[in-house]
Protein backbone atom coordinates (compact mmCIF):
# COMPACT_ATOMS: atom_id res chain seq x y z
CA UNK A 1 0.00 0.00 0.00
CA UNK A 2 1.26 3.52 -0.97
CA UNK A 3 1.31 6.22 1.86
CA UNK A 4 -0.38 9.36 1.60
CA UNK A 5 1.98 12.28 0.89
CA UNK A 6 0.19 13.22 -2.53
CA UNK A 7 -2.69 13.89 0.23
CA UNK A 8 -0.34 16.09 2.24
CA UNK A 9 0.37 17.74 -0.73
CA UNK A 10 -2.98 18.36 -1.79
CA UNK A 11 -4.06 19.42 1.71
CA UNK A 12 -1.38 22.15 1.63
CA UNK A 13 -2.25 23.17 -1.91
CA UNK A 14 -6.21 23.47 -0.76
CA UNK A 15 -4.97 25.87 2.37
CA UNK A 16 -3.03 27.84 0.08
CA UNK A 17 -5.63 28.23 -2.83
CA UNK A 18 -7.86 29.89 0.45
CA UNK A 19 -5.16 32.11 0.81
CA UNK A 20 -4.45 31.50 4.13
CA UNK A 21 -2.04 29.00 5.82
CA UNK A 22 -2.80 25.10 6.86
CA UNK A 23 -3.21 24.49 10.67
CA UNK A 24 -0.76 21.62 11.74
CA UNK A 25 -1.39 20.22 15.21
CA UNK A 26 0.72 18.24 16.82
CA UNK A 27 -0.53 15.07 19.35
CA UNK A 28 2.25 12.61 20.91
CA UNK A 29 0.86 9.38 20.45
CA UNK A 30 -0.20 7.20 23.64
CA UNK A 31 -1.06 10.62 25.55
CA UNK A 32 -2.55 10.31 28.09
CA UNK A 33 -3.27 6.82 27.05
CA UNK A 34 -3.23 5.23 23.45
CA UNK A 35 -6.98 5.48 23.33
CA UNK A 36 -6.85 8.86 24.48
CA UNK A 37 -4.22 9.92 22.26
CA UNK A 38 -6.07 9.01 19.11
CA UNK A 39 -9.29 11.18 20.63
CA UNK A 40 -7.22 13.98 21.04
CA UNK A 41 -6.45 14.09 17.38
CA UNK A 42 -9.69 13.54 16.10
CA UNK A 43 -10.56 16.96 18.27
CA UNK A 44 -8.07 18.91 16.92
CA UNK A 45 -9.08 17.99 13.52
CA UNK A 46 -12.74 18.09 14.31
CA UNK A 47 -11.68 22.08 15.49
CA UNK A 48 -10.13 22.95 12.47
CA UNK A 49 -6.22 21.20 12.21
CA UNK A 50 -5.95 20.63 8.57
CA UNK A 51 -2.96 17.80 9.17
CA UNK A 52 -1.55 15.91 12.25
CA UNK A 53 1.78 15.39 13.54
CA UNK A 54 1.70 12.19 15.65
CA UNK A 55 4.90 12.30 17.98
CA UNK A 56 6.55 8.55 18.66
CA UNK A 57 7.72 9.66 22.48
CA UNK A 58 11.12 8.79 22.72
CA UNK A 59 13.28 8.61 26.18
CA UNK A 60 15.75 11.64 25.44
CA UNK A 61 13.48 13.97 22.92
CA UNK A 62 16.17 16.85 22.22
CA UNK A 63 14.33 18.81 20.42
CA UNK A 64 11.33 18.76 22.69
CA UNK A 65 10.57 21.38 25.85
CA UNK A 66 8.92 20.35 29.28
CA UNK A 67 5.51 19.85 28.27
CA UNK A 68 6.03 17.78 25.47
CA UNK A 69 8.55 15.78 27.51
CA UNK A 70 6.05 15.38 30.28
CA UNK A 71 3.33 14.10 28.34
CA UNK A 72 6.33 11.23 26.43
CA UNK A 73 7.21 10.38 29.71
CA UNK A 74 3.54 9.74 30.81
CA UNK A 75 3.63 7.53 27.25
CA UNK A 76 6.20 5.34 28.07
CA UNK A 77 5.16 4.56 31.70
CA UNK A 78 1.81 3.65 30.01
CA UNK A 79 4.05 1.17 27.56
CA UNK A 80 3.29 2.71 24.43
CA UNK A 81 5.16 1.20 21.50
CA UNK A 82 5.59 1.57 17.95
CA UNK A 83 2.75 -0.34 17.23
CA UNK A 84 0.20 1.72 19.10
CA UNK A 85 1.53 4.95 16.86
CA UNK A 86 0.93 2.85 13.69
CA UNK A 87 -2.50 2.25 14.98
CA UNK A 88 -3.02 5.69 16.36
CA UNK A 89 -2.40 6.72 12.65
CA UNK A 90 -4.57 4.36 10.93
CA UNK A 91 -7.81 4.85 13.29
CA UNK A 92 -7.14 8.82 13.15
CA UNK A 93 -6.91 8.94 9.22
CA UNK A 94 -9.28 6.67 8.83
CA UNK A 95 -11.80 8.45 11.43
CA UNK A 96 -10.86 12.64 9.91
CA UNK A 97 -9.32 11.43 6.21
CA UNK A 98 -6.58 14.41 7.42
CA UNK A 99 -2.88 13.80 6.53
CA UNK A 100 -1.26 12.24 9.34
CA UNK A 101 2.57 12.19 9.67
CA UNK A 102 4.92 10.72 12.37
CA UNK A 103 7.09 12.91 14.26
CA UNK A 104 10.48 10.64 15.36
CA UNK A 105 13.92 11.18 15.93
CA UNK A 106 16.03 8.35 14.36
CA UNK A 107 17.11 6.12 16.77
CA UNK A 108 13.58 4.36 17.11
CA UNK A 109 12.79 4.10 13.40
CA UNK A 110 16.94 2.72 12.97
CA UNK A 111 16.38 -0.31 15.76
CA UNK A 112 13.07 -0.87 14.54
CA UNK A 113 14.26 -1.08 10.54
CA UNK A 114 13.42 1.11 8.33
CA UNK A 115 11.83 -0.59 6.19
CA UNK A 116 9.62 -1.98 8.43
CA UNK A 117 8.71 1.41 9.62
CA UNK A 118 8.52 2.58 6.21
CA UNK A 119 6.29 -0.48 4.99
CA UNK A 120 3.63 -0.35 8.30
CA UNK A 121 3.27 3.68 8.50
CA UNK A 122 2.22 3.75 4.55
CA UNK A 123 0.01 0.86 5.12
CA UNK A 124 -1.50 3.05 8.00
CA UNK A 125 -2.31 5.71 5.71
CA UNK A 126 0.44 7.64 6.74
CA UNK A 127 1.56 10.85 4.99
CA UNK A 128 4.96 10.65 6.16
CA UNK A 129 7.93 11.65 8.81
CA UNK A 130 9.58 14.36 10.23
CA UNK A 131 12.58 13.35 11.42
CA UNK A 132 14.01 16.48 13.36
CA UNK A 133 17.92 14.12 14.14
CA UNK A 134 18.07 13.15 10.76
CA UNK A 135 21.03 14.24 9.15
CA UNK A 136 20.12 14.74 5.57
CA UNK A 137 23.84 13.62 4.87
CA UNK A 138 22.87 10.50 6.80
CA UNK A 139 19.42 10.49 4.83
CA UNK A 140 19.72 8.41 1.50
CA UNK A 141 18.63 5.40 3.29
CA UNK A 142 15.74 6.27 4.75
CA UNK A 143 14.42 8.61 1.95
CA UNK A 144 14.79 5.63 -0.83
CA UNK A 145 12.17 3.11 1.62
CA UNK A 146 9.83 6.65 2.20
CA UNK A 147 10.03 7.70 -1.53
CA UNK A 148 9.35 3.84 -2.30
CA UNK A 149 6.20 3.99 -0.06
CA UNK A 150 4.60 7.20 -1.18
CA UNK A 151 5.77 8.82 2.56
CA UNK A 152 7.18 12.80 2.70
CA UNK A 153 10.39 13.05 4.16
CA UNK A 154 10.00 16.28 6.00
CA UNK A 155 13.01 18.16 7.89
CA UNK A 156 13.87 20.79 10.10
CA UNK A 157 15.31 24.09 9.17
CA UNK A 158 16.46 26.38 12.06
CA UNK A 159 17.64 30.50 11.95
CA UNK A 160 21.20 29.29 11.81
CA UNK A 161 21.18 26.89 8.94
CA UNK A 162 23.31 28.87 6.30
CA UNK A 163 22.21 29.47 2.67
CA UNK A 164 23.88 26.98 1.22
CA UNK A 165 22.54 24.42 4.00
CA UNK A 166 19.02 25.39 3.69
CA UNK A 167 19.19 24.46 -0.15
CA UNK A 168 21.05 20.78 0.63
CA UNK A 169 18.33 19.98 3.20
CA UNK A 170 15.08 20.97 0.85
CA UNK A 171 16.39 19.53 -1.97
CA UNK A 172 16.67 15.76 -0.45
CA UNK A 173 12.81 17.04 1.42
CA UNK A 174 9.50 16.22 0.45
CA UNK A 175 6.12 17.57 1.57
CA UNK A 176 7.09 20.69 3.18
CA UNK A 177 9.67 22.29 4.98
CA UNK A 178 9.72 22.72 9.10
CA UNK A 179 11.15 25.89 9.65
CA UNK A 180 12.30 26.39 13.61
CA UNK A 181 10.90 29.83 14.62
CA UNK A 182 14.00 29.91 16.70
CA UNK A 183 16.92 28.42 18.22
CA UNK A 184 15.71 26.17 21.30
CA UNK A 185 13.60 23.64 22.09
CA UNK A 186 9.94 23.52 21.71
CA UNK A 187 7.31 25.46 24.13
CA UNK A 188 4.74 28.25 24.38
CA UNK A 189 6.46 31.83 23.75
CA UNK A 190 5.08 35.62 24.23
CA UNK A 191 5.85 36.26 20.83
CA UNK A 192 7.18 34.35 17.35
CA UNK A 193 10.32 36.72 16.12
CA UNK A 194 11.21 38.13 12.89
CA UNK A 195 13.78 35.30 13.06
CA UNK A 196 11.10 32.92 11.71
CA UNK A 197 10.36 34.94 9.06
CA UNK A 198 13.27 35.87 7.89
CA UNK A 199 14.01 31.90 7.81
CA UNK A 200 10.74 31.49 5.54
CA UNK A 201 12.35 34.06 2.80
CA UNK A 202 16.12 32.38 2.72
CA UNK A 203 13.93 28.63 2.68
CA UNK A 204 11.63 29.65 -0.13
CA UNK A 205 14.79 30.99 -2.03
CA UNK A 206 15.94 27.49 -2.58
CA UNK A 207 12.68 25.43 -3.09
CA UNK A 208 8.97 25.05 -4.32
CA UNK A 209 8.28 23.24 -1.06
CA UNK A 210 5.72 25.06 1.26
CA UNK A 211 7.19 26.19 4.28
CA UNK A 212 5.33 25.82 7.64
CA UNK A 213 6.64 27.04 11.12
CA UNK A 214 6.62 25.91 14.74
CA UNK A 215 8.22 26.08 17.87
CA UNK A 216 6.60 28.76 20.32
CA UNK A 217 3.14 29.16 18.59
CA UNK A 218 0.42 28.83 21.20
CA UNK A 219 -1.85 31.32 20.24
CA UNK A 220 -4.69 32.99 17.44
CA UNK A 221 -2.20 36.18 17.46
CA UNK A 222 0.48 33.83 17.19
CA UNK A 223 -0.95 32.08 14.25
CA UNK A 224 -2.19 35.09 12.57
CA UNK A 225 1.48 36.42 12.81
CA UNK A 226 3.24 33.41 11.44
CA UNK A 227 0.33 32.91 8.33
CA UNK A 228 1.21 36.29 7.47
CA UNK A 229 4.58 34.90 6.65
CA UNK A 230 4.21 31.21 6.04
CA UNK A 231 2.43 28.47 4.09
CA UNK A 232 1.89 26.67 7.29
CA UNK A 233 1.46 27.39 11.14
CA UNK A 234 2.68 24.20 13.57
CA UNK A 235 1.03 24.24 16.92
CA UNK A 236 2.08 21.46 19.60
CA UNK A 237 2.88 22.63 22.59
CA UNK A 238 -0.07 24.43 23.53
CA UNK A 239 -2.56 21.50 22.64
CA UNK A 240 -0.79 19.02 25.11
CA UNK A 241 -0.73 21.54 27.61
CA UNK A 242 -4.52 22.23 27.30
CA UNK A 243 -4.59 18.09 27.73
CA UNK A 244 -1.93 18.56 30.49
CA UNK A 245 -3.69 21.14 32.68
CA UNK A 246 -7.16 19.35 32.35
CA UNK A 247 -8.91 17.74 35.35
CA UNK A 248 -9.89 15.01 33.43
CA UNK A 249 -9.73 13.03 29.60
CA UNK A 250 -13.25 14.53 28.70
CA UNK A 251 -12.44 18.37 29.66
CA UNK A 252 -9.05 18.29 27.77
CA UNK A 253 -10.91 16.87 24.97
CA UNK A 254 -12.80 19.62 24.57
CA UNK A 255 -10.05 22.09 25.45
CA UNK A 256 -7.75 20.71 22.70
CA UNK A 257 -11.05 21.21 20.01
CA UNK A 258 -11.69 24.48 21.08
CA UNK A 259 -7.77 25.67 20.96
CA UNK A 260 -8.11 24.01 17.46
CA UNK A 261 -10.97 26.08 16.71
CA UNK A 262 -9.07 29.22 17.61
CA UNK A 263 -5.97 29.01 15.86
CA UNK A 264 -8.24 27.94 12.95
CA UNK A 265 -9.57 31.16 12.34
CA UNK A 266 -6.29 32.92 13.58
CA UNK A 267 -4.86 31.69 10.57
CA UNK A 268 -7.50 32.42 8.48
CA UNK A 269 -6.85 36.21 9.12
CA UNK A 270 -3.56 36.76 7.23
């Protein structure tokens, strides 16, 4: 079975013929529970998130600030395992038809084989990966068993990734490009810098690819900022802290759709 980045594509393509930027939500998978996890995604699509990040918790997430660490480490007390992303990404597409890629850093998808990871995400429905450790040096690999399976290949770009670097890492990328609003990990911030931007104008100089940024986007203002700018707006953070801060499954539910709902129409106002 063939994954679904010609939906990703298409999904991107549909946000951008609105003229206004897609609304990427981010969920880690197994949070608070596997079961949960997949809920929470179907609320922030049911909100307004146009396409899902589903994040494979991992033990030592570098990339990843407090809140998202606290809700991996619930995860993998709860044992979640590879398997329980795969079928948080089937039962999510298959409940929203929204594009639903795997947030990972390598080492899981490397002892797991890629191949195998490759194989079981597209037969998911799976749109593809972004793989934030990946090396795109270190990349050939993994982008012949994604390209093979229809699966994006998306990476990071950050505000210190020189010219020259920002055209070797979209030209071996698929899908779009994740642009790091700034250096640091990820998290809620009072404000998304010109830094972000700037990034978006140096990234579109060397590809077609749509650009989308995250890392400190919590808010509508927020995401009315960054659309101004960008083809894409990622929100994660902010979602599992609404799940975080909840008094119970149900209420966090309905706090991640209605968060959802506002950054929806934040983005909408570009």
């Amino acid at each position: 079975m063939s994954g679904n980045r010609e939906l990703l594509e298409a999904k991107l393509a549909e946000a951008a013929s609105e003229d206004r930027a897609a609304l990427i939500a981010y969920l880690p998978g197994g949070f608070p529970t596997v079961d949960g996890g997949i809920e929470a995604v179907k609320a922030a699509v049911a909100g307004g998130a146009d396409i899902i990040e589903v994040g494979l918790p991992h033990s030592d997430p570098v990339l990843d600030g407090p809140v998202i660490q606290t809700a991996d480490d619930i995860a993998l007390r709860g044992g979640v395992k590879i398997a329980d992303i795969m079928r948080t990404v089937r039962e999510t597409h298959e409940a929203t038809g929204a594009p639903i890629l795997v947030m990972t850093y390598w080492n899981p998808i490397d002892r797991y084989g890629v191949e195998r990871f490759t194989a079981e995400l597209a037969d998911a429905g799976g749109a593809g990966c972004i793989l934030p450790d990946l090396p795109v040096q270190e990349s050939a690999l993994w982008r012949e068993h994604a390209d093979k399976h229809g699966l994006a290949t998306v990476f990071v770009v950050a505000p210190s990734s020189k010219d020259a670097r920002l055209a070797t890492i979209t030209a071996a990328g698929s899908g779009f490009v994740y642009a790091a609003s700034l250096m640091g990990v990820t998290g809620t911030r009072e404000s998304v810098g010109e830094q972000a931007q700037d990034l978006v104008r140096r990234t579109r100089a060397t590809s077609a690819l749509p650009v989308c940024v995250g890392i400190g986007v919590s808010t509508a203002e927020h995401a009315q900022q960054v659309a101004a700018f960008a083809d894409g707006v990622i929100v994660g953070s902010a979602f599992v802290k609404r799940m975080l801060d909840a008094p119970d499954e149900a209420t966090g539910l309905k706090a991640v759709r209605a968060l959802a709902a506002e950054l929806a129409e934040g983005v909408r106002k570009r």
